[in-house]
Protein backbone atom coordinates (compact mmCIF):
# COMPACT_ATOMS: atom_id res chain seq x y z
CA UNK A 1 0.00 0.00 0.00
CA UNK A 2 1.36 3.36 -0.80
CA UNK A 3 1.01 6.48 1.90
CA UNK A 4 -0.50 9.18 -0.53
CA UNK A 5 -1.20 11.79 2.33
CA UNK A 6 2.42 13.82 3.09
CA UNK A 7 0.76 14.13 6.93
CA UNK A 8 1.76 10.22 7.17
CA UNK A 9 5.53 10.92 6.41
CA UNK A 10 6.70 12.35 9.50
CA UNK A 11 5.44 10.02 11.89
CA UNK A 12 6.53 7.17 9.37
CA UNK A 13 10.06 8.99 9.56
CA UNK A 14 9.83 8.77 13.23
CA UNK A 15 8.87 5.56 14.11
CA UNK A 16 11.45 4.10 11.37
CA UNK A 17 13.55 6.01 13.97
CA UNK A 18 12.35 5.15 16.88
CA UNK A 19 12.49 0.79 15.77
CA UNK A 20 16.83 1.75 15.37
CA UNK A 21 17.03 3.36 18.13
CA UNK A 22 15.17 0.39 19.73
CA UNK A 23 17.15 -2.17 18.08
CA UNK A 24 20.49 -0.77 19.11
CA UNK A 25 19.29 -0.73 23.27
CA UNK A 26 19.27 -2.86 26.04
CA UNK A 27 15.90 -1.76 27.64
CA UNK A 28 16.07 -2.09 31.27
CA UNK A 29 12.23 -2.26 32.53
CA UNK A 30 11.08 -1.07 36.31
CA UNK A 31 11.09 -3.56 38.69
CA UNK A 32 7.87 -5.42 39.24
CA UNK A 33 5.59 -3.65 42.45
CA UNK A 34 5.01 -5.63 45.74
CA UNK A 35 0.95 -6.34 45.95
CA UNK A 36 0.78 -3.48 48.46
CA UNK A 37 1.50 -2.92 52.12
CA UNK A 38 2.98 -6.12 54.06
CA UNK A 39 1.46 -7.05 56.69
CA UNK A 40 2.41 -8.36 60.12
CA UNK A 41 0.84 -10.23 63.19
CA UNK A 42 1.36 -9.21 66.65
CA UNK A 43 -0.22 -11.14 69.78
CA UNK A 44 -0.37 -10.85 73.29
CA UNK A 45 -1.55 -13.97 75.17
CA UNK A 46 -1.58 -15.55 78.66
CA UNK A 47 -0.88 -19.27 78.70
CA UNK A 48 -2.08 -22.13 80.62
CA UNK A 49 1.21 -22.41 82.71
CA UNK A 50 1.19 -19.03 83.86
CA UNK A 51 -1.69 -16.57 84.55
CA UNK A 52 1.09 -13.57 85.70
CA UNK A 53 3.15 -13.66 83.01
CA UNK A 54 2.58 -12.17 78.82
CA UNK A 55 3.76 -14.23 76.18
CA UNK A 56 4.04 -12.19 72.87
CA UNK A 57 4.01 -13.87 69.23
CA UNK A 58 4.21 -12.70 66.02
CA UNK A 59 2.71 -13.99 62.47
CA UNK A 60 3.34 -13.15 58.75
CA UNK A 61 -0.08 -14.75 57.79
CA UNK A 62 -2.39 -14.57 61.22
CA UNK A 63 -2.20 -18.54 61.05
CA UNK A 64 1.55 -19.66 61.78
CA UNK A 65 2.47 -17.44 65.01
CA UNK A 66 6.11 -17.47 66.58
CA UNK A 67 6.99 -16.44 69.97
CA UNK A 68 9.22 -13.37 70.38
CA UNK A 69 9.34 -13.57 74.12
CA UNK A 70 8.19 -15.33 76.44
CA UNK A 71 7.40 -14.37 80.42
CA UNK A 72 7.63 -10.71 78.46
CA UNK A 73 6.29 -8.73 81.69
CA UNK A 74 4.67 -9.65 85.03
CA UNK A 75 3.05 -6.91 86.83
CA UNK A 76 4.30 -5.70 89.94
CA UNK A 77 0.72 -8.26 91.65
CA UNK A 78 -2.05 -10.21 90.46
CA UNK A 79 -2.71 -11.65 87.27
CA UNK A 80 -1.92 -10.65 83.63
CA UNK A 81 -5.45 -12.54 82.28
CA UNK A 82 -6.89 -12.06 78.60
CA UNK A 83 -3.89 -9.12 77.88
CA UNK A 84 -5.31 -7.10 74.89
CA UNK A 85 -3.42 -5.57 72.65
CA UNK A 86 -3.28 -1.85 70.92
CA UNK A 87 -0.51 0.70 68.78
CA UNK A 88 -1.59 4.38 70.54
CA UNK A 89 -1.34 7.43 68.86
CA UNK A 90 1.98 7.77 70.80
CA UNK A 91 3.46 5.32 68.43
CA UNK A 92 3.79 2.72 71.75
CA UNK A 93 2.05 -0.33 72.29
CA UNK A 94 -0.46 -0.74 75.12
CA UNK A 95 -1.61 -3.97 76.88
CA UNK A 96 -5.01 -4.20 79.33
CA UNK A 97 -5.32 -6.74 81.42
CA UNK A 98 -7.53 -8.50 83.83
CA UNK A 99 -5.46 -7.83 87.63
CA UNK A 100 -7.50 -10.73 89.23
CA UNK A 101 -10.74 -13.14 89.86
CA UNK A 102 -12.02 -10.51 92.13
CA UNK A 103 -11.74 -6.88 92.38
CA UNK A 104 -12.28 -4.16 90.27
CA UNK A 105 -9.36 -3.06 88.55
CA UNK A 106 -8.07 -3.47 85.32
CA UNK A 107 -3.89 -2.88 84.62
CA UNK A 108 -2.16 -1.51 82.21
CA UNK A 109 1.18 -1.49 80.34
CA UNK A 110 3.41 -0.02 77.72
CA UNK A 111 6.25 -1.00 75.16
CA UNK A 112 8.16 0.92 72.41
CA UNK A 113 8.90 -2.39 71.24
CA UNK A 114 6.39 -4.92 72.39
CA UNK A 115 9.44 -7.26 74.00
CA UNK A 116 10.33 -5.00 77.08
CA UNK A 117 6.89 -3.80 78.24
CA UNK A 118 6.49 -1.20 81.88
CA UNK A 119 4.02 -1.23 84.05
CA UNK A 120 1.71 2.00 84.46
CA UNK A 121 -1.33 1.46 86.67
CA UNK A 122 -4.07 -0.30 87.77
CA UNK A 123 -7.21 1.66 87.30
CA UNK A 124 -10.09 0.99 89.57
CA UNK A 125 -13.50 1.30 88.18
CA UNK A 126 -15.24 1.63 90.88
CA UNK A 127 -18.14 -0.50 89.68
CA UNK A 128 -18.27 -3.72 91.91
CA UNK A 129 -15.63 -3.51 94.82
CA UNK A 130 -14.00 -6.50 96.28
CA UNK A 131 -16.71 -8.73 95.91
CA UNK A 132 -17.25 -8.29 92.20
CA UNK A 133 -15.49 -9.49 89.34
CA UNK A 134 -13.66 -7.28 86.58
CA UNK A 135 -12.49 -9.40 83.77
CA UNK A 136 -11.43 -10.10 79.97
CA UNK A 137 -10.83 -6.19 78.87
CA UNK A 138 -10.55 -5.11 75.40
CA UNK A 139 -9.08 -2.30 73.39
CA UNK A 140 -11.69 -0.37 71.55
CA UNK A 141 -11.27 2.87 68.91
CA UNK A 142 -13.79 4.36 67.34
CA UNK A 143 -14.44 6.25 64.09
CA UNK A 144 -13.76 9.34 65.88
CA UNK A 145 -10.23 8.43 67.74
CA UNK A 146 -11.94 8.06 70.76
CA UNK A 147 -10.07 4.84 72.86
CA UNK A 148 -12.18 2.79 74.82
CA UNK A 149 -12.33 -0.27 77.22
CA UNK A 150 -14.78 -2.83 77.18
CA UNK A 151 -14.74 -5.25 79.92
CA UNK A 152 -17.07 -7.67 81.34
CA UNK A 153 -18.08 -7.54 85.73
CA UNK A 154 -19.96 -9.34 87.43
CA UNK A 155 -21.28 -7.29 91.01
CA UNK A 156 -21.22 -10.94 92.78
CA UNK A 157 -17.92 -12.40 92.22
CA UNK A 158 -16.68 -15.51 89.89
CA UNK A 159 -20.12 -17.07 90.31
CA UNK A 160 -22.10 -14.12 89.13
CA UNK A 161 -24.14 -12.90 85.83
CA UNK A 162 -21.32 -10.71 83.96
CA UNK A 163 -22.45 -8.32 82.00
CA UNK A 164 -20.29 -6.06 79.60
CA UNK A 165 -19.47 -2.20 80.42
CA UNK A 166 -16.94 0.55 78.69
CA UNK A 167 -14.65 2.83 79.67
CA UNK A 168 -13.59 5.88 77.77
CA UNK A 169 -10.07 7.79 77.85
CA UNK A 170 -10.55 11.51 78.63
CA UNK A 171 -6.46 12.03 78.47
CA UNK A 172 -4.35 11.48 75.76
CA UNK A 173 -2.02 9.55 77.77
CA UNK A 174 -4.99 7.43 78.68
CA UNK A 175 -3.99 7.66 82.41
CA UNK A 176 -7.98 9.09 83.25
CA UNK A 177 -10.86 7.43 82.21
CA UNK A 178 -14.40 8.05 82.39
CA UNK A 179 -17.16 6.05 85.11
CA UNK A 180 -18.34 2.72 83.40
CA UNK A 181 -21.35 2.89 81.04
CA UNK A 182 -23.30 -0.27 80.54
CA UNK A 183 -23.17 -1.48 77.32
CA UNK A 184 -26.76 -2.55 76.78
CA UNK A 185 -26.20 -6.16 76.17
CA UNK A 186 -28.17 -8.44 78.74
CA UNK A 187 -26.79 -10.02 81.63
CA UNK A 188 -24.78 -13.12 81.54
CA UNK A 189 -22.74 -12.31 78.69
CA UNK A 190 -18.86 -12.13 78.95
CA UNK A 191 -15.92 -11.40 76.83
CA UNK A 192 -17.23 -8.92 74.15
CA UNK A 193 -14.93 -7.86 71.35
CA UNK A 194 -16.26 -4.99 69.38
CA UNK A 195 -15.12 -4.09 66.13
CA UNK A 196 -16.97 -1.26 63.62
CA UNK A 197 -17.72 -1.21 59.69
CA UNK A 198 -19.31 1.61 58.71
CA UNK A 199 -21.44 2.70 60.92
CA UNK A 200 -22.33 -0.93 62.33
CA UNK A 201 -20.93 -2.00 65.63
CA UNK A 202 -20.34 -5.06 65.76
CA UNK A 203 -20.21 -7.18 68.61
CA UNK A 204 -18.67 -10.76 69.34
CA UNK A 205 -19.29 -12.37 72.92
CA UNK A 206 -19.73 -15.53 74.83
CA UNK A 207 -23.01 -16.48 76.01
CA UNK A 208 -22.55 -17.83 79.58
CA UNK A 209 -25.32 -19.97 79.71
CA UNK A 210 -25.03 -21.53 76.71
CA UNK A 211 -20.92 -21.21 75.98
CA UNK A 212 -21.24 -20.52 72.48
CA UNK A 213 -20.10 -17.48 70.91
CA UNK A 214 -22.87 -15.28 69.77
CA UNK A 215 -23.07 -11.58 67.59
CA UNK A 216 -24.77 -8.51 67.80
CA UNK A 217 -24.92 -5.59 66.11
CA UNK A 218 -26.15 -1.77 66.89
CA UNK A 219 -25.63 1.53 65.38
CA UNK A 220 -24.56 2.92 68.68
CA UNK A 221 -21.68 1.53 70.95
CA UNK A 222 -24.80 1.56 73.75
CA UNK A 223 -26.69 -0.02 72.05
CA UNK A 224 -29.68 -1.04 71.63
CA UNK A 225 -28.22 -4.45 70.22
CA UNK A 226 -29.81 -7.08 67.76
CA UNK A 227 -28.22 -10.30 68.17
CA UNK A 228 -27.80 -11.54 64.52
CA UNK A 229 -26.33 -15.17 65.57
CA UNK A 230 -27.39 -17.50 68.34
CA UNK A 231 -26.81 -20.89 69.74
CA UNK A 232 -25.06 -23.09 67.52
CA UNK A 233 -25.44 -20.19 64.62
CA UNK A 234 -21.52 -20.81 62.98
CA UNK A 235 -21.14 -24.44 63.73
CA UNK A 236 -18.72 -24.14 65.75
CA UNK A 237 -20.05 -25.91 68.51
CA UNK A 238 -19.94 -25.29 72.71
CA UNK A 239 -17.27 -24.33 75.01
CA UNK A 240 -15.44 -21.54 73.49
CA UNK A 241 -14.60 -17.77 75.03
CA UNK A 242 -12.37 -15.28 74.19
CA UNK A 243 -12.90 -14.18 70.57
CA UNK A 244 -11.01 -11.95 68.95
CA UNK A 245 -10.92 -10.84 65.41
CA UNK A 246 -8.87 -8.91 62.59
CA UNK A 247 -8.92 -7.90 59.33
CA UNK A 248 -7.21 -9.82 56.22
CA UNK A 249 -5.36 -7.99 53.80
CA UNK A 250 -8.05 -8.80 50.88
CA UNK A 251 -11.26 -7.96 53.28
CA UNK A 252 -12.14 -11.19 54.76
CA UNK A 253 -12.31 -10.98 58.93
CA UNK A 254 -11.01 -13.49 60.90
CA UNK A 255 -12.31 -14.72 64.31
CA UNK A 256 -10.06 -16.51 67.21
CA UNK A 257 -11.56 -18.46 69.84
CA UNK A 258 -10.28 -20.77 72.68
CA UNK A 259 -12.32 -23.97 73.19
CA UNK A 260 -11.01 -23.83 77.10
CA UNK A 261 -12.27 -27.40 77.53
CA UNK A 262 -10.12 -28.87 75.69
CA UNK A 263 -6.96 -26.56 75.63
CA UNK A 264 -7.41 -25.95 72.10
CA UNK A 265 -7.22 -22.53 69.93
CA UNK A 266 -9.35 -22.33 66.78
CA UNK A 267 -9.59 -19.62 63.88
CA UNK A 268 -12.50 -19.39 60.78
CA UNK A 269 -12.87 -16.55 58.51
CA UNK A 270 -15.67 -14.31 57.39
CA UNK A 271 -16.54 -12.08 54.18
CA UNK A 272 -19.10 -9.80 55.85
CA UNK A 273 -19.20 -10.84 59.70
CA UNK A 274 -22.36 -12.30 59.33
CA UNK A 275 -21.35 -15.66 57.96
CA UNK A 276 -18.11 -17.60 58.77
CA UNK A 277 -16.58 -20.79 57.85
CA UNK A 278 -15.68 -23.96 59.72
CA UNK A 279 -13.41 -23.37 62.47
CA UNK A 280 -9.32 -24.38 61.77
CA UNK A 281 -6.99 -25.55 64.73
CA UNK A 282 -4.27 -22.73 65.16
CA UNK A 283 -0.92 -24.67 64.44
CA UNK A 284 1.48 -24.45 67.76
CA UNK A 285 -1.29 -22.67 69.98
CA UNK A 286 -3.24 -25.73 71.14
CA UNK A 287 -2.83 -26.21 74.90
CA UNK A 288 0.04 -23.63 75.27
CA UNK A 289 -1.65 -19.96 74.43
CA UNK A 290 -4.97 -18.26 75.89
CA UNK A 291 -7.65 -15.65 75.70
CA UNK A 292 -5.03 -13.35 73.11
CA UNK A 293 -5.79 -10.00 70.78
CA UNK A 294 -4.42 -9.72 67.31
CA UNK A 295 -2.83 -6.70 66.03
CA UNK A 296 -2.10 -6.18 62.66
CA UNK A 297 0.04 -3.83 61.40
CA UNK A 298 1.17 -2.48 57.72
CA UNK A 299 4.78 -1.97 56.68
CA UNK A 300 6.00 -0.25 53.54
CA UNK A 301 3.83 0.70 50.57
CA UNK A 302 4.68 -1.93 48.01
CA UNK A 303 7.68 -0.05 46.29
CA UNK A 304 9.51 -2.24 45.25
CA UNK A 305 13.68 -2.26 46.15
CA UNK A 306 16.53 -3.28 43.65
CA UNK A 307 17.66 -6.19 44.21
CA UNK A 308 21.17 -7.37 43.58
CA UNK A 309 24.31 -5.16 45.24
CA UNK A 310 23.61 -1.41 46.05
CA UNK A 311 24.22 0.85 47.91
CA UNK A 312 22.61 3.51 49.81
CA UNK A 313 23.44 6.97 49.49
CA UNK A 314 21.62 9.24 51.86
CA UNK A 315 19.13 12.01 50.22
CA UNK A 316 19.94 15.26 52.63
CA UNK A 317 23.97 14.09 52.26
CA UNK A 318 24.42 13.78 49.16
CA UNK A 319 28.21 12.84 49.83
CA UNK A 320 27.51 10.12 52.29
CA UNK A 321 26.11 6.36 52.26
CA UNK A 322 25.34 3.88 54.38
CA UNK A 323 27.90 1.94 55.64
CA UNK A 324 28.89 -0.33 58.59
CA UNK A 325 31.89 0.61 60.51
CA UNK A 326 33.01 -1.47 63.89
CA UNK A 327 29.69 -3.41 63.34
CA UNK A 328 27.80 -0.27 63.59
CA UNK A 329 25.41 1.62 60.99
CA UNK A 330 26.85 4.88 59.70
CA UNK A 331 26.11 7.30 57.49
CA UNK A 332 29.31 8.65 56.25
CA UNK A 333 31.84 9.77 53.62
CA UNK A 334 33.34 7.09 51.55
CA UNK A 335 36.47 7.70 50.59
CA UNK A 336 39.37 4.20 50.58
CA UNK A 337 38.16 0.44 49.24
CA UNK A 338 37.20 -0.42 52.31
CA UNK A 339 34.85 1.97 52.79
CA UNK A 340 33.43 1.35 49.57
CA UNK A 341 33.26 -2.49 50.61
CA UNK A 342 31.68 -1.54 53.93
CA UNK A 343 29.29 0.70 51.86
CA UNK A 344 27.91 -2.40 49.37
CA UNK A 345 24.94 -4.61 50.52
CA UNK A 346 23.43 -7.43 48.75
CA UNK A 347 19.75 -6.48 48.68
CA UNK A 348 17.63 -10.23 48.64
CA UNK A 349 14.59 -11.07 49.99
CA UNK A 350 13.80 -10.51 53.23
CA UNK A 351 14.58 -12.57 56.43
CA UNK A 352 11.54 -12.86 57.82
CA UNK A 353 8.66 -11.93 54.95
CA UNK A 354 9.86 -12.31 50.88
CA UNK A 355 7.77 -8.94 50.09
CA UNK A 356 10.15 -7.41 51.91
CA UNK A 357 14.33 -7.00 51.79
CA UNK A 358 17.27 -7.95 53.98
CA UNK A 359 20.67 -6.36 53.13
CA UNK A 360 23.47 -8.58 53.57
CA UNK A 361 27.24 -7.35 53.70
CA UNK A 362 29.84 -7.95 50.63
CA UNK A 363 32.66 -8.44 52.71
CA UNK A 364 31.09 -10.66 55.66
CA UNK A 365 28.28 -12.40 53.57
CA UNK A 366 27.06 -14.17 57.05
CA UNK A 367 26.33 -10.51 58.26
CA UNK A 368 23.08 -8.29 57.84
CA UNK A 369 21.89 -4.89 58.58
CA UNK A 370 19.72 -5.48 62.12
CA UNK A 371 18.07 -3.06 64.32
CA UNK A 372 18.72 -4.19 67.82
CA UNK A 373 17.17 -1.98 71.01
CA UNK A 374 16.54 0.54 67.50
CA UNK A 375 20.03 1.16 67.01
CA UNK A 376 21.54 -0.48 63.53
CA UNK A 377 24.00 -2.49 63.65
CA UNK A 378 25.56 -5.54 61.40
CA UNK A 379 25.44 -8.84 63.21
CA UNK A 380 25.79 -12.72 62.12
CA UNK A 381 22.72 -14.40 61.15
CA UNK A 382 21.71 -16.64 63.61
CA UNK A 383 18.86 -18.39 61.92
CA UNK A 384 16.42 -17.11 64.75
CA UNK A 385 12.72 -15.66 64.26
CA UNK A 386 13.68 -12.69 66.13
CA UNK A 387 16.95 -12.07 63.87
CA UNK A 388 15.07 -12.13 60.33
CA UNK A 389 12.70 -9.91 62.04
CA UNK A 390 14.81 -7.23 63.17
CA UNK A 391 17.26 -7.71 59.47
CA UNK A 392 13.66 -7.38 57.10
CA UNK A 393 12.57 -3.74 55.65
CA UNK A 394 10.06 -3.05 53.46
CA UNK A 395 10.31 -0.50 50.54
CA UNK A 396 8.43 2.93 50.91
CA UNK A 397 7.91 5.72 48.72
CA UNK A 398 10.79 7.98 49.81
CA UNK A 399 9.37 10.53 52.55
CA UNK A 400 12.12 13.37 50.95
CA UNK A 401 12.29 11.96 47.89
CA UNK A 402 13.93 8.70 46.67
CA UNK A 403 12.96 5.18 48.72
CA UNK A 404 12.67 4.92 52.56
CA UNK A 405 12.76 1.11 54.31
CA UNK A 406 10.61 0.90 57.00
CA UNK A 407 10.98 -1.72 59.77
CA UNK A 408 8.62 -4.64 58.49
CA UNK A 409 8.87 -5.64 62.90
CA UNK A 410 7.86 -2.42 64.13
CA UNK A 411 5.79 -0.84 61.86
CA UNK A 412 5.60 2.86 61.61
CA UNK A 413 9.68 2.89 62.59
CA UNK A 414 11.84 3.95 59.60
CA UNK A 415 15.91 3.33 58.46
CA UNK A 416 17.41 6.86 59.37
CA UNK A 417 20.48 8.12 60.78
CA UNK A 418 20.98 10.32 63.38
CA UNK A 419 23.89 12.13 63.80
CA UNK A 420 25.03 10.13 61.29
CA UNK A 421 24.41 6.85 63.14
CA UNK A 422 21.72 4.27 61.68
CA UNK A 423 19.17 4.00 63.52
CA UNK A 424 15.15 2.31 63.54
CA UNK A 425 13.00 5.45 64.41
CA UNK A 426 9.49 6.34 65.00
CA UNK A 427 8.23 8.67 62.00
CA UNK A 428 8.35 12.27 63.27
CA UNK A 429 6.48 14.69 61.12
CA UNK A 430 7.44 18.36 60.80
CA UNK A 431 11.05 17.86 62.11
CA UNK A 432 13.70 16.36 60.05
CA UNK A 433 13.20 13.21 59.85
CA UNK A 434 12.16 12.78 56.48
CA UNK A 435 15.29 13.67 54.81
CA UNK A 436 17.15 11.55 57.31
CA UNK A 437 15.19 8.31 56.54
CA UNK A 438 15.28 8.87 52.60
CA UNK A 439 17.76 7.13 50.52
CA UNK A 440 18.85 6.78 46.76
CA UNK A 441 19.41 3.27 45.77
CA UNK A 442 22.63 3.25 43.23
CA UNK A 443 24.69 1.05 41.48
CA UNK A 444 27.35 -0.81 44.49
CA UNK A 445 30.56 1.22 45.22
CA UNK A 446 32.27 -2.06 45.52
């Protein structure tokens, strides 16, 4: 066919042009995204051995948990029952726990890290005195930021009809809370866990009487509430307590329940809360973990990080890079070979989740970049959960510009130096710390 119309010429001209210049190239394409954020698992748990100390675990898929630490706090008396689990605002992690069979306090405690946790108080409610019962609190935020506490007390002791109440925070260091409200449901119902979508409340609890787990629903946290499954309503059968529940990645909700009978721990998941499937065994749990709250966590934002050797050049120093120095993250000058050698990591998949990166040393190839009480530091790999852990990052759209690799263990803590030492830090807006945690990936120095 012949091109009649002159119009045609040019942009035959230049796409005769562009096919050269394309067959004289090596066309390097992006790398492929990660799926999104990457999620991670963190649980706080009594066990059957001990009712005074918290066991913490960890999960990459809210199925297979490990434990980071075990006998992780005892409080200074009573129990540390049904410990429930929260990130504040504060960027620490916050545990409430029942204090004892009888009383009416609930206790408290805080971590920067969720392994080394402090005590803060014990807050008394003031609802049921000695005689009563206060038991199986449970973290609760609303749409609005408001934090609440809904726990279950009985005004007659162990043998009583429970009933559930909340507390509200009226400081932002949630040392003063508000006098208990009722939460509408009827008496002899324990161990609520509330959790909102939309503007439904939704509320899963144990029926004493019966001992199966039961949900209502209400468009106020007071109520009035419909109860939307009874009895026998998910199959699950008699005997369980404790639910719990959090939200998959791709929607679906998952429910965890102890069947105390029998020592065993059971999970089943739900599109739309009102229907779940058959309840699934938790592997490793069975007869060791009880009455525990799931937190889930996001880290990184699915850019994806070179793989291969790099190095790291930091964004507000232009002239220095990451490097490690006496075992020790730096950010620094490079100047002699080995400083370029200490400068070069092999970027591979990461440690403890494949979404994420490790970066491994050139020059001691059984070394990685680890965060250890925050500070960074290059140690041998010891094959341990807590190692690949502390060694994974996940990629983030740079915060100045470039990529940032945020701690895929502690979530919301971000690669950064600090007067030129690497550190893991909490994200501080409106101060400088998003030019110190952003980083140009380039080709390796050595």
């Amino acid at each position: 066919m012949r091109l009649r119309n002159h119009r045609w010429r040019p942009l035959l001209a230049a796409l005769v042009s562009f096919a050269g210049a394309i067959a004289g190239l090596a066309v390097t394409l992006p790398a492929a995204q990660a799926a999104g954020p990457v999620p991670h698992y963190l649980m706080t748990a009594f066990t059957n051995s001990s009712e005074s100390n918290l066991y913490v675990y960890d999960s990459a898929n809210a199925t297979n948990f490990s434990l980071v630490r075990a006998n992780g706090y005892t409080p200074p008396s009573g129990l540390i029952r049904d410990p429930s689990v929260m990130r504040h605002t504060d960027g620490f992690y916050y545990i409430v726990y029942t204090t004892g069979w009888t009383g009416d306090t609930i206790g408290f405690a805080r971590s920067a890290d969720y392994v080394n946790w402090t005590f803060l108080r014990n807050v008394r409610l003031g609802l049921n005195g000695s005689t009563g019962s206060t038991w199986a609190p449970e973290w609760f935020k609303d749409g609005d930021g408001s934090v609440h506490v809904i726990f279950s007390a009985s005004t007659t002791g162990t043998a009583g009809q429970f009933r559930p109440y909340r507390v509200t925070a009226t400081s932002a260091d949630l040392s003063s809370w508000t006098s208990p409200v009722a939460l509408g449901i009827p008496a002899n119902y324990i161990d609520s866990f509330v959790i909102k979508v939309g503007g439904t409340y939704h509320n899963f609890l144990k029926n004493e009487t019966t001992k199966y787990i039961e949900h209502a629903t209400a468009t106020s946290l007071s109520g009035p509430w419909t109860f939307r499954g009874t009895g026998n309503w998910a199959g699950w059968g008699s005997g369980l307590e404790g639910p719990a529940l959090v939200q998959l990645p791709d929607g679906r909700w998952r429910i965890y329940f102890d069947q105390y009978g029998q020592g065993r721990y059971f999970y089943a998941d739900s599109a739309d809360l009102y229907s779940f499937g058959g309840k699934t065994e938790l592997p490793g749990l069975s007869g060791t973990a009880r009455h525990f709250t799931v937190l889930r966590e996001n880290s990184g934002d699915g850019t994806a990080v070179p793989t291969g050797n790099r190095s790291l050049r930091s964004v507000n120093y232009a002239d220095r890079y990451v490097r490690h120095r006496d075992n020790l993250g730096y950010v620094e000058q490079i100047s002699t070979a080995t400083d370029r050698q200490d400068a070069t990591f092999t970027v591979v998949p990461g440690l403890a989740n494949t979404a994420c990166v490790s970066l491994r040393s050139v020059n001691f190839p059984d070394r990685y970049l680890r965060h250890y009480d925050f500070r960074v530091r290059l140690d041998v790999n010891n094959g341990d959960a807590t190692f690949a852990r502390d060694a994974t990052f996940c990629g983030h759209a740079g915060l100045a510009g470039g990529l940032s690799l945020e701690s895929y263990s502690h979530p919301g803590r971000y690669l950064r130096h600090y007067a030129f030492a690497v550190r893991v830090d909490q994200y501080a807006p409106g101060s400088g710390f998003a030019g110190d945690a952003s980083f140009t990936v380039t080709a390796p120095l050595a």
